[in-house]
PDB file of N, CA and C in Angstrom:
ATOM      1  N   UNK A   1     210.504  -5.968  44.909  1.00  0.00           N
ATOM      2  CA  UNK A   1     211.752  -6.698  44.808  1.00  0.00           C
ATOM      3  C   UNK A   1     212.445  -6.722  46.162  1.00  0.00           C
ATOM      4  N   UNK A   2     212.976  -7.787  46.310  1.00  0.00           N
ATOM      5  CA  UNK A   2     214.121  -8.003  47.460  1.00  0.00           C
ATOM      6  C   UNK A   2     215.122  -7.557  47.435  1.00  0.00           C
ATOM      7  N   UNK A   3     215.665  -6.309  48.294  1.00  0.00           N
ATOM      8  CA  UNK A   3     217.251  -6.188  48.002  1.00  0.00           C
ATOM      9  C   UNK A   3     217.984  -6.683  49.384  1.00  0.00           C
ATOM     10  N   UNK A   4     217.481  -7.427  49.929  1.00  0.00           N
ATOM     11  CA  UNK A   4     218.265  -8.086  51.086  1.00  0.00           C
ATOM     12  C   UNK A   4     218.762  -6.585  51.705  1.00  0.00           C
ATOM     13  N   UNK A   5     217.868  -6.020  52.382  1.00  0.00           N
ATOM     14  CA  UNK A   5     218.427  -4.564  53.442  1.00  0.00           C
ATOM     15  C   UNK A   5     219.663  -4.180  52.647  1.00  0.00           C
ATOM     16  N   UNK A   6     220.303  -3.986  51.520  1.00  0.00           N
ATOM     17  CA  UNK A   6     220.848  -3.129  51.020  1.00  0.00           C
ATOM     18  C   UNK A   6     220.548  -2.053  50.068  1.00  0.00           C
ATOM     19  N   UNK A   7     219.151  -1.648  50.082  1.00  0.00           N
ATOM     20  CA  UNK A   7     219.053  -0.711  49.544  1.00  0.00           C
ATOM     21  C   UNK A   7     217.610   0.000  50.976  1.00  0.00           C
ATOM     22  N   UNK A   8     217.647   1.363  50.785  1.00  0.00           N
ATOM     23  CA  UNK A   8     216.683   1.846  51.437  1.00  0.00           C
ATOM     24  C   UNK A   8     215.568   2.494  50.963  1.00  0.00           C
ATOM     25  N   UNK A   9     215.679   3.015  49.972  1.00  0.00           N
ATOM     26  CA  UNK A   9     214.919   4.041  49.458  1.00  0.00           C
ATOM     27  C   UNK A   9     214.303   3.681  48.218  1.00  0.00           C
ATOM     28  N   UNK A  10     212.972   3.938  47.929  1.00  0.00           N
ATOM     29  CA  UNK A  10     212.423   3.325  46.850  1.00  0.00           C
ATOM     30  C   UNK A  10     212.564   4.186  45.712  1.00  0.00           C
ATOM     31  N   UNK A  11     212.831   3.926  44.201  1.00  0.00           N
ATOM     32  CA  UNK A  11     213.050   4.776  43.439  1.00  0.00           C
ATOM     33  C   UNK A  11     212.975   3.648  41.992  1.00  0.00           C
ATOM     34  N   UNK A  12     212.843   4.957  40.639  1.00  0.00           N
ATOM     35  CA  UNK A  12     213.064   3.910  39.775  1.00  0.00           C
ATOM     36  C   UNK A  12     213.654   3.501  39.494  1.00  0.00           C
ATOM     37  N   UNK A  13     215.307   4.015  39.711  1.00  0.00           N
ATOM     38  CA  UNK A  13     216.526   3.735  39.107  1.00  0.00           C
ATOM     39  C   UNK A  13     217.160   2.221  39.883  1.00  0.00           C
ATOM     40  N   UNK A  14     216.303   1.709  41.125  1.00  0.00           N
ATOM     41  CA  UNK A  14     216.668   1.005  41.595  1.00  0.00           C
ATOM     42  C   UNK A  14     216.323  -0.484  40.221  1.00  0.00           C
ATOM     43  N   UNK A  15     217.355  -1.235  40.516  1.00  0.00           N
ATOM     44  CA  UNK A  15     217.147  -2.499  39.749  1.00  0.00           C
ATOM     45  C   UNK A  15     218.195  -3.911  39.802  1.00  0.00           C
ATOM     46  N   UNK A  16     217.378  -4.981  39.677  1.00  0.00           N
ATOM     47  CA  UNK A  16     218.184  -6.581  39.479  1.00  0.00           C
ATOM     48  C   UNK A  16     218.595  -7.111  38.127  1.00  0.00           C
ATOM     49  N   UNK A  17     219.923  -7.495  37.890  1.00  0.00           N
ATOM     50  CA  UNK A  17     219.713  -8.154  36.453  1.00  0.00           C
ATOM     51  C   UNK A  17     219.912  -9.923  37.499  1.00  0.00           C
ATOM     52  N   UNK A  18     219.229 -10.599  36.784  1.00  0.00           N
ATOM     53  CA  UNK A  18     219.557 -12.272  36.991  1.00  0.00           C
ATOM     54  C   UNK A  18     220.353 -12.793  35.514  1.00  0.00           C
ATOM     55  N   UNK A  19     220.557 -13.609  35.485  1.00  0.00           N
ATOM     56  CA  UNK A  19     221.541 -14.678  34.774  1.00  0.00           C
ATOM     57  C   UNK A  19     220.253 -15.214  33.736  1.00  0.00           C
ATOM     58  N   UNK A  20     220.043 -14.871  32.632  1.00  0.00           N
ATOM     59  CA  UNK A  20     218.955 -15.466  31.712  1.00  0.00           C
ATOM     60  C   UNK A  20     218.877 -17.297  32.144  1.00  0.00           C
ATOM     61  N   UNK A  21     217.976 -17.576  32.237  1.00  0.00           N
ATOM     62  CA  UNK A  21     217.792 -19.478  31.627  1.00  0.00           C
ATOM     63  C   UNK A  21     218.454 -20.125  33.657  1.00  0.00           C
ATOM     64  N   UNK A  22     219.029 -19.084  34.499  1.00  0.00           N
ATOM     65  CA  UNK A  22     219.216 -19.733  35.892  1.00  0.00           C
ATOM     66  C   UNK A  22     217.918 -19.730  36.367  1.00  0.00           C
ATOM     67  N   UNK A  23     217.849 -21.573  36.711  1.00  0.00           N
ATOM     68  CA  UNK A  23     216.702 -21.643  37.693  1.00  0.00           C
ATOM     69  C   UNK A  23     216.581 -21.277  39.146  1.00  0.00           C
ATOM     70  N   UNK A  24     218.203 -20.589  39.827  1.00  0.00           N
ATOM     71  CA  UNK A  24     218.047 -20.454  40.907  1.00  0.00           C
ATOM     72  C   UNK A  24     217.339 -18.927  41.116  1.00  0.00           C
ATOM     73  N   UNK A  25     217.880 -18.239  40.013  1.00  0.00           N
ATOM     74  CA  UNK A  25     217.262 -17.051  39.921  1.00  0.00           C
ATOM     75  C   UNK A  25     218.111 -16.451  40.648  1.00  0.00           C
ATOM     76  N   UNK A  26     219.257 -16.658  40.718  1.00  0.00           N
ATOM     77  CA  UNK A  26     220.694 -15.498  41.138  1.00  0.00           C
ATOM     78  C   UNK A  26     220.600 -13.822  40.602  1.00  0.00           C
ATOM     79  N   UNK A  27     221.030 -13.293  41.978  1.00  0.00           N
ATOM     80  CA  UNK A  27     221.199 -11.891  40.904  1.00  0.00           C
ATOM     81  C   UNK A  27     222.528 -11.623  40.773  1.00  0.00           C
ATOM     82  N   UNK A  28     222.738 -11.221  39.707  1.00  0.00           N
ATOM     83  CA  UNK A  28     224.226 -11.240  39.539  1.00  0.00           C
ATOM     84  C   UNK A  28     224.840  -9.399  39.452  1.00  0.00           C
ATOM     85  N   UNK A  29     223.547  -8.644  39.050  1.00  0.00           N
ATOM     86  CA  UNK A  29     223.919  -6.871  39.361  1.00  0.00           C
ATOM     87  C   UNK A  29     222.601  -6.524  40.636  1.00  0.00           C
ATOM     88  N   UNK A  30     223.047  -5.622  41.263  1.00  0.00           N
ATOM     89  CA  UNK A  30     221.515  -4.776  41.794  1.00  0.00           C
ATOM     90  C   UNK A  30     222.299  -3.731  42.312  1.00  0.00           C
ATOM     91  N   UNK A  31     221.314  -2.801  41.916  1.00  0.00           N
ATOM     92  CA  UNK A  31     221.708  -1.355  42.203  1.00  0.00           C
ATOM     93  C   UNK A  31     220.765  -0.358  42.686  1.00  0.00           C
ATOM     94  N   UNK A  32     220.996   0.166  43.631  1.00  0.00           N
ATOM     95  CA  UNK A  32     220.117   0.491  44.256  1.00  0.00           C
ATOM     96  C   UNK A  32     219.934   2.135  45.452  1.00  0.00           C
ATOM     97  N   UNK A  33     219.174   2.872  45.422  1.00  0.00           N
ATOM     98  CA  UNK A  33     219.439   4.076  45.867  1.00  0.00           C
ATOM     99  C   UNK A  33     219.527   4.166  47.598  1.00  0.00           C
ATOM    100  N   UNK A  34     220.220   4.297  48.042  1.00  0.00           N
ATOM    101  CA  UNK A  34     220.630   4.091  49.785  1.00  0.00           C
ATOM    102  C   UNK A  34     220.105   5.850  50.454  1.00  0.00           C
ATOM    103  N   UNK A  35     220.368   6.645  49.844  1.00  0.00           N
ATOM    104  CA  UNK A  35     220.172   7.946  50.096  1.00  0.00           C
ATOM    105  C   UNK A  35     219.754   8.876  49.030  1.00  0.00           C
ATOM    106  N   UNK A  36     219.940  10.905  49.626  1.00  0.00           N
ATOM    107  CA  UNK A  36     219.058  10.904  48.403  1.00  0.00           C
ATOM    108  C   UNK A  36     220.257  11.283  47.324  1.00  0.00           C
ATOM    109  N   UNK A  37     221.887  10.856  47.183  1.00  0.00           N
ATOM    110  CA  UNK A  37     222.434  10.986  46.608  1.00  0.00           C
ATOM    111  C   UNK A  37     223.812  10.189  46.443  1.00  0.00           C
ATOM    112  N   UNK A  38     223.009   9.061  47.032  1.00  0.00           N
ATOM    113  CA  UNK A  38     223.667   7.858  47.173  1.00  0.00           C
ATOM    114  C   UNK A  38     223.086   6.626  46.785  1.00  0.00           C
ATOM    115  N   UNK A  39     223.764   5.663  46.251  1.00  0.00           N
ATOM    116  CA  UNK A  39     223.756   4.249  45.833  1.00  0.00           C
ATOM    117  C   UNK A  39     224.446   3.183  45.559  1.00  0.00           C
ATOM    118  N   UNK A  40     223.822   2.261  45.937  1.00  0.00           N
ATOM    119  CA  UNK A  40     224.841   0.943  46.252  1.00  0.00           C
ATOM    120  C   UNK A  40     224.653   0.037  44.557  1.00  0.00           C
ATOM    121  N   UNK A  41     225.692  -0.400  44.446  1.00  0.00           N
ATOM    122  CA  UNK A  41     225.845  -1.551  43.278  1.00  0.00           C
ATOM    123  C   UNK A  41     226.972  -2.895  43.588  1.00  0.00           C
ATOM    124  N   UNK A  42     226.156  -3.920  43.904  1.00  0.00           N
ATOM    125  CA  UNK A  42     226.596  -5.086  44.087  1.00  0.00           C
ATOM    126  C   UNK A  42     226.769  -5.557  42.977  1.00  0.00           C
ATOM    127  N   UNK A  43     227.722  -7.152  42.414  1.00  0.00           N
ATOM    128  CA  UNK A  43     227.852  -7.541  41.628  1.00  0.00           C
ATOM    129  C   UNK A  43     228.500  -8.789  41.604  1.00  0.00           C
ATOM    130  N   UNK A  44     228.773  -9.894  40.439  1.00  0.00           N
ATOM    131  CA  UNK A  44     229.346 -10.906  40.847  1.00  0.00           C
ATOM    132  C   UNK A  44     229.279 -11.291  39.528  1.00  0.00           C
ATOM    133  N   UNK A  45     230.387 -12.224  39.432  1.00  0.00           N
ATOM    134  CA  UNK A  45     230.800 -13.153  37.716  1.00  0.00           C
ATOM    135  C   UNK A  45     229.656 -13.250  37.324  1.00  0.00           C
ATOM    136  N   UNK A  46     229.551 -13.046  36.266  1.00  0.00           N
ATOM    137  CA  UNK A  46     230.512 -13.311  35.343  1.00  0.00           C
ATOM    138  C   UNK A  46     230.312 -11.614  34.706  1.00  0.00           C
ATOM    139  N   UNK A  47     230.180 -10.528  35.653  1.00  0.00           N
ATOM    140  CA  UNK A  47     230.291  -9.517  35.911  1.00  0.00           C
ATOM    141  C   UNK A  47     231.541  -8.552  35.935  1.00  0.00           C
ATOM    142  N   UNK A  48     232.502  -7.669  35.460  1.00  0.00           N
ATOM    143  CA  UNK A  48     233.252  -7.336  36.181  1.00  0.00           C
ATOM    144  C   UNK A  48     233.353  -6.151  36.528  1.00  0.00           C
ATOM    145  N   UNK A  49     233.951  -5.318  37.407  1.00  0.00           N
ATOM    146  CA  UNK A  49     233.705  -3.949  37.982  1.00  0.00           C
ATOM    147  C   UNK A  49     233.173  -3.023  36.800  1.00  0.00           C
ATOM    148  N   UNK A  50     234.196  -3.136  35.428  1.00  0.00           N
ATOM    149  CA  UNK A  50     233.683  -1.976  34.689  1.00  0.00           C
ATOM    150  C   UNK A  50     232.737  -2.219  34.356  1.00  0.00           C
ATOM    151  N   UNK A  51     232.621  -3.388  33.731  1.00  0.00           N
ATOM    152  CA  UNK A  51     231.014  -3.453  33.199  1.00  0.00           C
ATOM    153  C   UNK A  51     229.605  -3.538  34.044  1.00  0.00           C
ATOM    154  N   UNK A  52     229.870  -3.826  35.527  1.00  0.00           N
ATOM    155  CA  UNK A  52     228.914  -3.457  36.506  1.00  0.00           C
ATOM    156  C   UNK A  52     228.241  -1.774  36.061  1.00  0.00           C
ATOM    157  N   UNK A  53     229.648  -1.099  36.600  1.00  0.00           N
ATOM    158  CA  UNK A  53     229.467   0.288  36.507  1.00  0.00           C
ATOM    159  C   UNK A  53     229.187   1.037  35.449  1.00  0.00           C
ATOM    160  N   UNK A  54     229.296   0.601  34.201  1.00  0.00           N
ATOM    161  CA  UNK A  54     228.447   0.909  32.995  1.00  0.00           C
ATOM    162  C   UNK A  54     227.362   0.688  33.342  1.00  0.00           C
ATOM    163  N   UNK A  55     226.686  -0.581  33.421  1.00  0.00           N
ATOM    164  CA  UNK A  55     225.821  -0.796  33.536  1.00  0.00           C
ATOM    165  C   UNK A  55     224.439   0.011  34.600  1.00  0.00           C
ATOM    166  N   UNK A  56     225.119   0.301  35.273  1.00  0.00           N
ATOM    167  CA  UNK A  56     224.705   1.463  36.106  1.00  0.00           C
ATOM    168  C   UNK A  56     224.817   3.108  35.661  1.00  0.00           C
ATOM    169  N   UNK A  57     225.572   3.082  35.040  1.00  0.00           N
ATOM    170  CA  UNK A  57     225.542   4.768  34.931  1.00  0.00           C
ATOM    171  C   UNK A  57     225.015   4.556  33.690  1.00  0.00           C
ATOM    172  N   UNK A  58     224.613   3.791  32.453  1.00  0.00           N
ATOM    173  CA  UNK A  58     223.745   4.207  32.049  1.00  0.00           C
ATOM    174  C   UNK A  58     222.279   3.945  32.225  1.00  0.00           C
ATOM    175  N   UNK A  59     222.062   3.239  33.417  1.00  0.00           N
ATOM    176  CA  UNK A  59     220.593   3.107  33.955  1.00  0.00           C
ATOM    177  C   UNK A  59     220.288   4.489  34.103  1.00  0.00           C
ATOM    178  N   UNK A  60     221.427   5.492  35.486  1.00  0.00           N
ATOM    179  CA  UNK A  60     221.282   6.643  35.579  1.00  0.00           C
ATOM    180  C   UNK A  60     220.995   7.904  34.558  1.00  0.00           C
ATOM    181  N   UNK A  61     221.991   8.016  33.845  1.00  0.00           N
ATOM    182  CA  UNK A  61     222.219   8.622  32.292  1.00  0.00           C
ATOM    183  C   UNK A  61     220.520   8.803  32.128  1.00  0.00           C
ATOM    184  N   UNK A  62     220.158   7.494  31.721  1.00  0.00           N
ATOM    185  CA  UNK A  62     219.091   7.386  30.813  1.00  0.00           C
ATOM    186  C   UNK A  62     217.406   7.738  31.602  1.00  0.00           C
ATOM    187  N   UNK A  63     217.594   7.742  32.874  1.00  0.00           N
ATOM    188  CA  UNK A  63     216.568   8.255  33.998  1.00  0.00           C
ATOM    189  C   UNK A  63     216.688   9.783  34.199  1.00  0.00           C
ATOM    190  N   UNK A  64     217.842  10.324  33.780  1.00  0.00           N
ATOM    191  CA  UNK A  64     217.728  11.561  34.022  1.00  0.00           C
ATOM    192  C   UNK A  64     217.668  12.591  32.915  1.00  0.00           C
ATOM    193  N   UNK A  65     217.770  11.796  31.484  1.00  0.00           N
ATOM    194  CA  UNK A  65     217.565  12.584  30.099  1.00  0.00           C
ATOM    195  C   UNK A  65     215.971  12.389  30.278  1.00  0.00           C
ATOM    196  N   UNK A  66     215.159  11.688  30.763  1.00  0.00           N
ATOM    197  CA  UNK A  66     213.550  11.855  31.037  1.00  0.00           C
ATOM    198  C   UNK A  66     212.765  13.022  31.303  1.00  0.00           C
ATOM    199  N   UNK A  67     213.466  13.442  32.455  1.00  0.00           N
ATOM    200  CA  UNK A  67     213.196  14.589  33.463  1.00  0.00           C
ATOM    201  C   UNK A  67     212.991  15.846  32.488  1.00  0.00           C
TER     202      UNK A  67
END
């Protein structure tokens, strides 16, 4: 996957959601691990902060009840 140089580090928790049925294929979340206790989460409409950040902490949440 492409994170356009905002993410560095490869991991699983890294991830894109796109916009179902867009042919441009926009991403509208990506989140992504920058360090080893750090990570970036971009976002955009029809998105909004909280629900970005849900969306992310339970990516996390759910990667680390695995372990």
């Amino acid at each position: 996957m492409d994170f356009y140089n905002r993410v560095d580090k490869a991991s699983v928790k890294n991830f894109q959601l796109i916009k179902e049925n867009d042919s441009l294929g926009r991403i509208i979340l990506q989140f992504g691990k920058i360090d080893d206790n750090m990570f970036n989460l971009d976002f955009q409409y029809p998105l909004n902060p909280i629900q970005a950040f849900a969306i992310a902490l339970s990516s996390i949440d759910s990667k680390l009840l695995m372990r």
